[in-house]
N, C-alpha and C. Protein backbone atom coordinates (compact mmCIF):
# COMPACT_ATOMS: atom_id res chain seq x y z
N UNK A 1 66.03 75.80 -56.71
CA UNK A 1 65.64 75.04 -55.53
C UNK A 1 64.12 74.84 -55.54
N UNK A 2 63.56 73.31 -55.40
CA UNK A 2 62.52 73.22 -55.18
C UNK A 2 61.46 74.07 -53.83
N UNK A 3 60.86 74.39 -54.03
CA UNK A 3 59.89 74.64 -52.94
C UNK A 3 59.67 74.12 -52.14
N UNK A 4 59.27 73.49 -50.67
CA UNK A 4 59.11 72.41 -49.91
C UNK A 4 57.59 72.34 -49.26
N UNK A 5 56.98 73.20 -50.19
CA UNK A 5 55.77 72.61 -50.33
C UNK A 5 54.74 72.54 -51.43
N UNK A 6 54.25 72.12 -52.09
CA UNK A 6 52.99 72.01 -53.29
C UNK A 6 51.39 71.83 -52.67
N UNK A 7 50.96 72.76 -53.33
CA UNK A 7 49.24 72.70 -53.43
C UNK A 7 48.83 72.68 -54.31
N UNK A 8 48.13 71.74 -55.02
CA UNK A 8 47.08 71.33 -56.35
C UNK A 8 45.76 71.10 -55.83
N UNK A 9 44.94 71.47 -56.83
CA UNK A 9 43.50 70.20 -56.59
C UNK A 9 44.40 69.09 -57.36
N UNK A 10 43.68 67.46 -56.82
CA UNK A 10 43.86 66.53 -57.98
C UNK A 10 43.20 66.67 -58.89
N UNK A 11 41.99 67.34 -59.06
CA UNK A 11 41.72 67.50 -60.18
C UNK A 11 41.81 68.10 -61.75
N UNK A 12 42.43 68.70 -61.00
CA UNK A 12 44.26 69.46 -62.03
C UNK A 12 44.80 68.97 -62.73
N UNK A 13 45.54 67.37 -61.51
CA UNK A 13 46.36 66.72 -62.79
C UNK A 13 46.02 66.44 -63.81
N UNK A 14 47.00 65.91 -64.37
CA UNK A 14 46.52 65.07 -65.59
C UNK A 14 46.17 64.03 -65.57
N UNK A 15 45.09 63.59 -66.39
CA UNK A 15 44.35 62.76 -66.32
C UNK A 15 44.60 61.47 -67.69
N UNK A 16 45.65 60.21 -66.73
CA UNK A 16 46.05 59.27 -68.08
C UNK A 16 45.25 58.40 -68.54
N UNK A 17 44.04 58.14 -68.14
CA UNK A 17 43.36 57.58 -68.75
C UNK A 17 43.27 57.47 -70.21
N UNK A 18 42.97 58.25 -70.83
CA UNK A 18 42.90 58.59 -72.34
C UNK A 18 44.50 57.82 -73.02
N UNK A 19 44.98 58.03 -71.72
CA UNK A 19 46.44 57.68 -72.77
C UNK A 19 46.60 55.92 -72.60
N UNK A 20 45.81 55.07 -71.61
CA UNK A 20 45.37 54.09 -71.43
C UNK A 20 44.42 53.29 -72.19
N UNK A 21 43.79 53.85 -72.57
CA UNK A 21 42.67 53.52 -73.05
C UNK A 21 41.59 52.72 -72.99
N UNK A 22 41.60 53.66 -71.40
CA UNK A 22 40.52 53.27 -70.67
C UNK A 22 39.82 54.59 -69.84
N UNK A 23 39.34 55.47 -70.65
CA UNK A 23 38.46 56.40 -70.38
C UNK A 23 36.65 56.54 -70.39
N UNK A 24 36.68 55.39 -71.22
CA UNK A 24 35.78 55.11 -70.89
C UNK A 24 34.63 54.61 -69.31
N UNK A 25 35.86 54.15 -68.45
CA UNK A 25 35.57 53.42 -67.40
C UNK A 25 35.89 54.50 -66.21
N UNK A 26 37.23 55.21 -66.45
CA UNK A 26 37.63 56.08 -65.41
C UNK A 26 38.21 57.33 -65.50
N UNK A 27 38.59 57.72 -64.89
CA UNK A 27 40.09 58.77 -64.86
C UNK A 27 41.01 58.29 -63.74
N UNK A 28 42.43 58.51 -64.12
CA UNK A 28 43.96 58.25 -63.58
C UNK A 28 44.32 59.31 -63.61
N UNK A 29 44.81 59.65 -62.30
CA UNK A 29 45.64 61.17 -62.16
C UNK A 29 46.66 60.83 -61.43
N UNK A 30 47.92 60.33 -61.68
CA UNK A 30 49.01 60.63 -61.00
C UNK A 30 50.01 61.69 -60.39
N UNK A 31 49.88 61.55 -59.22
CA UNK A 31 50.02 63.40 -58.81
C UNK A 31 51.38 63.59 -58.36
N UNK A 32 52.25 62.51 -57.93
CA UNK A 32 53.15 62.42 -57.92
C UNK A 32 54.04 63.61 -58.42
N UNK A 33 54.60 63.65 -59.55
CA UNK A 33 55.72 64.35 -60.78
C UNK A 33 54.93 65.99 -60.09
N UNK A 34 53.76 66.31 -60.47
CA UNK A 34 52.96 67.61 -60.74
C UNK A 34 52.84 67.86 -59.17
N UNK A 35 53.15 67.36 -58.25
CA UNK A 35 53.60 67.83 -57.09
C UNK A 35 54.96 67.83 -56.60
N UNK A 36 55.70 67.56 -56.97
CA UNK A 36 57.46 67.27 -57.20
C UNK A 36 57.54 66.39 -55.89
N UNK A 37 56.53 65.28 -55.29
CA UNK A 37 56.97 64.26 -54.16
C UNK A 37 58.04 63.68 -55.20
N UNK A 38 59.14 62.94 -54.25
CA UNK A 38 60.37 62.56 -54.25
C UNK A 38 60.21 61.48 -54.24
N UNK A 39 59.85 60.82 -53.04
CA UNK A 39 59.60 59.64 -52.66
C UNK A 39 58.46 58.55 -52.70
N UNK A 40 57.14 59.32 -52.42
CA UNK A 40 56.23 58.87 -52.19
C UNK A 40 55.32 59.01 -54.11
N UNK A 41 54.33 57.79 -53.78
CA UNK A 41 53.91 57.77 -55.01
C UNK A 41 52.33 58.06 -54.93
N UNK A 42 51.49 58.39 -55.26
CA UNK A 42 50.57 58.15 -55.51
C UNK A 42 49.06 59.10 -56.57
N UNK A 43 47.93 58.11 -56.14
CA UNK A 43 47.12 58.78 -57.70
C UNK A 43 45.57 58.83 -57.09
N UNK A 44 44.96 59.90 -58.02
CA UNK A 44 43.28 59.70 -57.87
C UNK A 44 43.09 59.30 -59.13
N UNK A 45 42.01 58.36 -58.18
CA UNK A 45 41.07 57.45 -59.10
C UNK A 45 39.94 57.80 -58.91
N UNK A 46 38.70 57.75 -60.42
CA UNK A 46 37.33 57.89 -59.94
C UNK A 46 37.10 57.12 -61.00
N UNK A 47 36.45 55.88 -61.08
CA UNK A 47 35.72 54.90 -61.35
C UNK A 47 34.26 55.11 -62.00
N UNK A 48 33.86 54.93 -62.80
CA UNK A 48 32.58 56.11 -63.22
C UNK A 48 31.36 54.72 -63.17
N UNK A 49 30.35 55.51 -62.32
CA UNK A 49 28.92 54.59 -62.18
C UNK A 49 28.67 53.16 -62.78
N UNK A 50 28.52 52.28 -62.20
CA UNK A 50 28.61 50.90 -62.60
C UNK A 50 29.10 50.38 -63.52
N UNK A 51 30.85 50.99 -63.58
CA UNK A 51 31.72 49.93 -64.50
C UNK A 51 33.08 49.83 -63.44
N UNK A 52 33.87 48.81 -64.31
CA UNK A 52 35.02 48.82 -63.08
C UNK A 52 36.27 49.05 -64.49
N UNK A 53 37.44 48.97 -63.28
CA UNK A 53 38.73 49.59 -64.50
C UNK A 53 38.58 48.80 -65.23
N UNK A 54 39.64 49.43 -66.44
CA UNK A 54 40.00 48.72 -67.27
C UNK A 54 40.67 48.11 -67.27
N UNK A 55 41.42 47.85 -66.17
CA UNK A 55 42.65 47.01 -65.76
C UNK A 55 43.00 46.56 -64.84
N UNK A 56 43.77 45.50 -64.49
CA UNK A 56 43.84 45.36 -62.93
C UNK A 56 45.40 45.17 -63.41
N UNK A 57 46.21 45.05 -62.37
CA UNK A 57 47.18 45.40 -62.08
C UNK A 57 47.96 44.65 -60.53
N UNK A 58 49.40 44.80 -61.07
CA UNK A 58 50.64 44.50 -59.26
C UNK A 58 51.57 44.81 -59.25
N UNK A 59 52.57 44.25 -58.39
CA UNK A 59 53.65 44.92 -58.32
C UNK A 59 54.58 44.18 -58.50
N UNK A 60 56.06 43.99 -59.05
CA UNK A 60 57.10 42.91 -59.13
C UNK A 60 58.05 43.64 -57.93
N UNK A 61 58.21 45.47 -57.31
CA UNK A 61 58.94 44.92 -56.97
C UNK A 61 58.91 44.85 -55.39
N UNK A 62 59.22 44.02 -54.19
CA UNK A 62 59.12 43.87 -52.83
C UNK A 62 58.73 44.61 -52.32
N UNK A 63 58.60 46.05 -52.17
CA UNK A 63 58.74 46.73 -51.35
C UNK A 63 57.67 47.97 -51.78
N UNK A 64 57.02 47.52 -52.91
CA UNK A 64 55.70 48.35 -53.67
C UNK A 64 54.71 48.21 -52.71
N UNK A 65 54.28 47.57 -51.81
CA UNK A 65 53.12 47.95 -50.79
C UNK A 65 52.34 48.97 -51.39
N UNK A 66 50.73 48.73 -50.88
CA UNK A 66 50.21 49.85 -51.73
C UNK A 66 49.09 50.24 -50.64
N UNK A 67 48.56 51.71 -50.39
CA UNK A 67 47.21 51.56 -49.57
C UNK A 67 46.32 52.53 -50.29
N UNK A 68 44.88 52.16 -50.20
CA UNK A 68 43.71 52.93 -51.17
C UNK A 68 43.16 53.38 -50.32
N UNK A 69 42.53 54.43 -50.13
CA UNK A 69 41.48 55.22 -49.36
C UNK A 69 40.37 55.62 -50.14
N UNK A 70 39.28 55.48 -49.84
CA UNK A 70 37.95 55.63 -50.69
C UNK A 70 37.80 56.68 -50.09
N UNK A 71 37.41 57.83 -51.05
CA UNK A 71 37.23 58.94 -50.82
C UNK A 71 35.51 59.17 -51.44
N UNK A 72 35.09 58.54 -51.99
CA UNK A 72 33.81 59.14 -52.36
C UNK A 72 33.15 57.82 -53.08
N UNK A 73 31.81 57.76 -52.44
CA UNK A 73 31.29 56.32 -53.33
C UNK A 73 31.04 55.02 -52.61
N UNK A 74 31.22 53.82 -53.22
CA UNK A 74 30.93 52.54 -52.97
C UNK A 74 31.21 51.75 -53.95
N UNK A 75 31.64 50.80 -53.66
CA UNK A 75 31.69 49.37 -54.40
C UNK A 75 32.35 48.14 -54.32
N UNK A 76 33.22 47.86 -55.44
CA UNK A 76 33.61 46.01 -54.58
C UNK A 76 34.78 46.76 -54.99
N UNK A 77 36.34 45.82 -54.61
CA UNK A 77 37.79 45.74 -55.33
C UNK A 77 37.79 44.14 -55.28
N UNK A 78 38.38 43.49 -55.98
CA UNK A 78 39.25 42.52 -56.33
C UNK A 78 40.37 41.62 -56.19
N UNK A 79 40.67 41.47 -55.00
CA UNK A 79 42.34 41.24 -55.13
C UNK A 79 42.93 39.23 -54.85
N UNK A 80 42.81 39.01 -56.11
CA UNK A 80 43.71 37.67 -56.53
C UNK A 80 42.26 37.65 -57.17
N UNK A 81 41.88 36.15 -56.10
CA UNK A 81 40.27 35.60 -56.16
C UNK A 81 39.08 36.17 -55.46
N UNK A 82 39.92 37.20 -55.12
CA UNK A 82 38.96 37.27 -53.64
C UNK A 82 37.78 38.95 -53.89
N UNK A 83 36.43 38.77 -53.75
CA UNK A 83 36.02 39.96 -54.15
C UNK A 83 35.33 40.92 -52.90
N UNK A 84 35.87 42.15 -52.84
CA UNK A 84 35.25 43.03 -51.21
C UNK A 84 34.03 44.12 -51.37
N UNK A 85 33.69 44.25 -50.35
CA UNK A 85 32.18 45.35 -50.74
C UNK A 85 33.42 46.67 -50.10
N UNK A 86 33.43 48.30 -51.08
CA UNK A 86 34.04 48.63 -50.12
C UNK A 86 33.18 49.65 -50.06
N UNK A 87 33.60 50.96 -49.30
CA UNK A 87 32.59 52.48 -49.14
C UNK A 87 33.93 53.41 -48.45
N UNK A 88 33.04 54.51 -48.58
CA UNK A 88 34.04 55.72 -48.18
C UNK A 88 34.38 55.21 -46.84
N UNK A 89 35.62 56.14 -47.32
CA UNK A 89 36.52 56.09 -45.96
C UNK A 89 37.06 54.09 -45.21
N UNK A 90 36.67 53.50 -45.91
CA UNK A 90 37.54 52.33 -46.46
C UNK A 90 39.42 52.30 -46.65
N UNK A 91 40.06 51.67 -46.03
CA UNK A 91 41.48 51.68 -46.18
C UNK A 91 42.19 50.21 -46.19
N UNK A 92 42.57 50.13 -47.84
CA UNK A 92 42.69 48.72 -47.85
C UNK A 92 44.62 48.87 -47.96
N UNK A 93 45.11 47.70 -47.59
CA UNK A 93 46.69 48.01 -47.97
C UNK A 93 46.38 46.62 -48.88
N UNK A 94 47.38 46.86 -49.52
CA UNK A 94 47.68 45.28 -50.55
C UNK A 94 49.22 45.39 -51.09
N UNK A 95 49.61 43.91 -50.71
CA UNK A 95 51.29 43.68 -50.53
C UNK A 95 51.37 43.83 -52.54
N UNK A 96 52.34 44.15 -52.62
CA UNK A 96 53.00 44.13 -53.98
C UNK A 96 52.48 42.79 -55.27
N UNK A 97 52.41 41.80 -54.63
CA UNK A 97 52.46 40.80 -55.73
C UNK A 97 50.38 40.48 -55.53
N UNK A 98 49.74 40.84 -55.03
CA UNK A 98 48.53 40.78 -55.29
C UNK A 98 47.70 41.64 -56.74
N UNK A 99 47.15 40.63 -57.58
CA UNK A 99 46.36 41.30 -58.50
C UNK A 99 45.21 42.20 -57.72
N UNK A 100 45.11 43.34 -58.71
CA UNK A 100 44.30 44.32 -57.68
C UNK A 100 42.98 44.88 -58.76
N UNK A 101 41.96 45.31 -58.95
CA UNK A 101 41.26 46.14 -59.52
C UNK A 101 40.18 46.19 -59.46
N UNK A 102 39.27 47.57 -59.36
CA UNK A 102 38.12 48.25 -58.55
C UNK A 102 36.77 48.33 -59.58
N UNK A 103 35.63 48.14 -58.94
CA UNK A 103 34.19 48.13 -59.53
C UNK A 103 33.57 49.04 -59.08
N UNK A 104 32.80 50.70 -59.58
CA UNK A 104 31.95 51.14 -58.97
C UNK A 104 30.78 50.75 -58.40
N UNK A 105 29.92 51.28 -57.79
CA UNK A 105 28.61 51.12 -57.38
C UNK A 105 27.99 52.01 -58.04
N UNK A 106 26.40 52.44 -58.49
CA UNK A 106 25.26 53.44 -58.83
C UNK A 106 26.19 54.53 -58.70
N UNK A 107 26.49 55.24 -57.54
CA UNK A 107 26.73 56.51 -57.35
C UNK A 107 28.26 56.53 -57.89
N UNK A 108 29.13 55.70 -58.42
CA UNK A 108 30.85 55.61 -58.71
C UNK A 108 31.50 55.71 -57.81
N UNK A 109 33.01 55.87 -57.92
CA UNK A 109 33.56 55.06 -56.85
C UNK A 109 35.01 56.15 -56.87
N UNK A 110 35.24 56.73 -56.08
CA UNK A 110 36.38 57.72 -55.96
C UNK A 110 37.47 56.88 -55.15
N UNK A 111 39.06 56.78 -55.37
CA UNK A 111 39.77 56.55 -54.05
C UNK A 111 41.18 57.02 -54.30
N UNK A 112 41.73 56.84 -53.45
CA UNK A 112 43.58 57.52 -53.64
C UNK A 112 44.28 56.55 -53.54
N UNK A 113 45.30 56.19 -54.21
CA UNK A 113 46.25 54.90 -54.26
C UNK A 113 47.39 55.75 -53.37
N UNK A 114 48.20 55.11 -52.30
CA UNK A 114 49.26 55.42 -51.54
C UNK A 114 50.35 54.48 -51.90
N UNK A 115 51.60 54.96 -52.57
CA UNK A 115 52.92 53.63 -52.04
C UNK A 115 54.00 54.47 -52.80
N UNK A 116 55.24 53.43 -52.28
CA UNK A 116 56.69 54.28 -52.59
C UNK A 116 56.59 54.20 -53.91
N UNK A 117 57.06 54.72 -54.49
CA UNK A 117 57.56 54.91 -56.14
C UNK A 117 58.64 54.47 -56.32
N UNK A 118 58.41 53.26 -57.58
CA UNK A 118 59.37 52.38 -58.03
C UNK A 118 59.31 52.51 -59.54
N UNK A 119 60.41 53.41 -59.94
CA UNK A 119 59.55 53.39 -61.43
C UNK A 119 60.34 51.91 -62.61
N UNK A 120 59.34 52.00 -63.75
CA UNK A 120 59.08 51.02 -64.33
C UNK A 120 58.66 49.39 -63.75
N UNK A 121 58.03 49.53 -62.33
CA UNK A 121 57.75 48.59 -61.69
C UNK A 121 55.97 48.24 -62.18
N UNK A 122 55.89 46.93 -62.24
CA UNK A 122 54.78 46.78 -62.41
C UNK A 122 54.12 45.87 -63.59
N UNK A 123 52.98 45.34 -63.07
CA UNK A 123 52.49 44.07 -64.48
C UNK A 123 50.85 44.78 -64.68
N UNK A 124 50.40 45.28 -65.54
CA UNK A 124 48.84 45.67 -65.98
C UNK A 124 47.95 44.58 -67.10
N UNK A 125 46.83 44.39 -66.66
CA UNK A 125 46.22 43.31 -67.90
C UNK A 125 45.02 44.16 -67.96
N UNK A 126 44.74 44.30 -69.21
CA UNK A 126 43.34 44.94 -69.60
C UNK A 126 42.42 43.63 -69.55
N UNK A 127 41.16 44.36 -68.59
CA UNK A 127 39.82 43.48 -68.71
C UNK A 127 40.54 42.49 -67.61
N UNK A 128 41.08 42.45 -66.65
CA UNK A 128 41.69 41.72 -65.67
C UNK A 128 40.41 40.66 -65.18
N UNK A 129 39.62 41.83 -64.87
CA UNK A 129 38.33 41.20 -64.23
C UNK A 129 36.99 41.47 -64.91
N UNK A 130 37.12 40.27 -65.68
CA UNK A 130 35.77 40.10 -66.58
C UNK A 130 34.92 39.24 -66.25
């Protein structure tokens, strides 16, 4: 029987970047699995001093809704055409089919991705936003 509760740092997880290959730009920690959530999905991101991901990214399927919370930092996100200044404590939602991906500022750019977990859902393009 699972436990019905988990405590990690995120900084624990694992970190997929490397397996992306895009470590250069960030770290990806999906905390999801390494906390045994069921339902809910989500990841820390930290964006490292004036670069942005390596990827931008959406969702195919309806009901992927997504919300980010800036936890540490400053900078812009991306989503379609459209470009935002953001800063801590910032809370953006973005519907499923919007292209999405984040730019640090000087100091880098920390935030938490929130949404249901749909697995194998999803479209990624490296260098999205060049």
């Amino acid at each position: 029987m699972q436990s019905p509760y988990t405590l990690k740092p995120l900084t624990d997880v694992h970190d997929m970047a490397p397996e992306f290959g895009v470590s250069e730009t960030q770290e990806v920690r999906f905390a999801r699995a390494e906390l045994g959530a069921e339902h809910v999905g989500f990841a820390f991101h930290r964006v490292k001093p004036g670069t942005r991901q390596g990827i931008g990214h959406r969702h195919d399927h309806p009901e992927a809704e997504e919300v980010y919370v800036v936890t540490s930092g400053a900078g812009r996100i991306k989503l379609d055409e459209e470009t935002f200044e953001i800063e801590r404590l910032d809370a953006i939602r973005v519907a499923p089919e919007v292209w999405r991906s984040f730019e640090a500022g000087p100091d880098g750019l920390e935030f938490i991705a929130f949404g249901t977990r749909h697995d194998g859902d999803g479209q990624a393009i490296p260098g999205w936003w060049s």
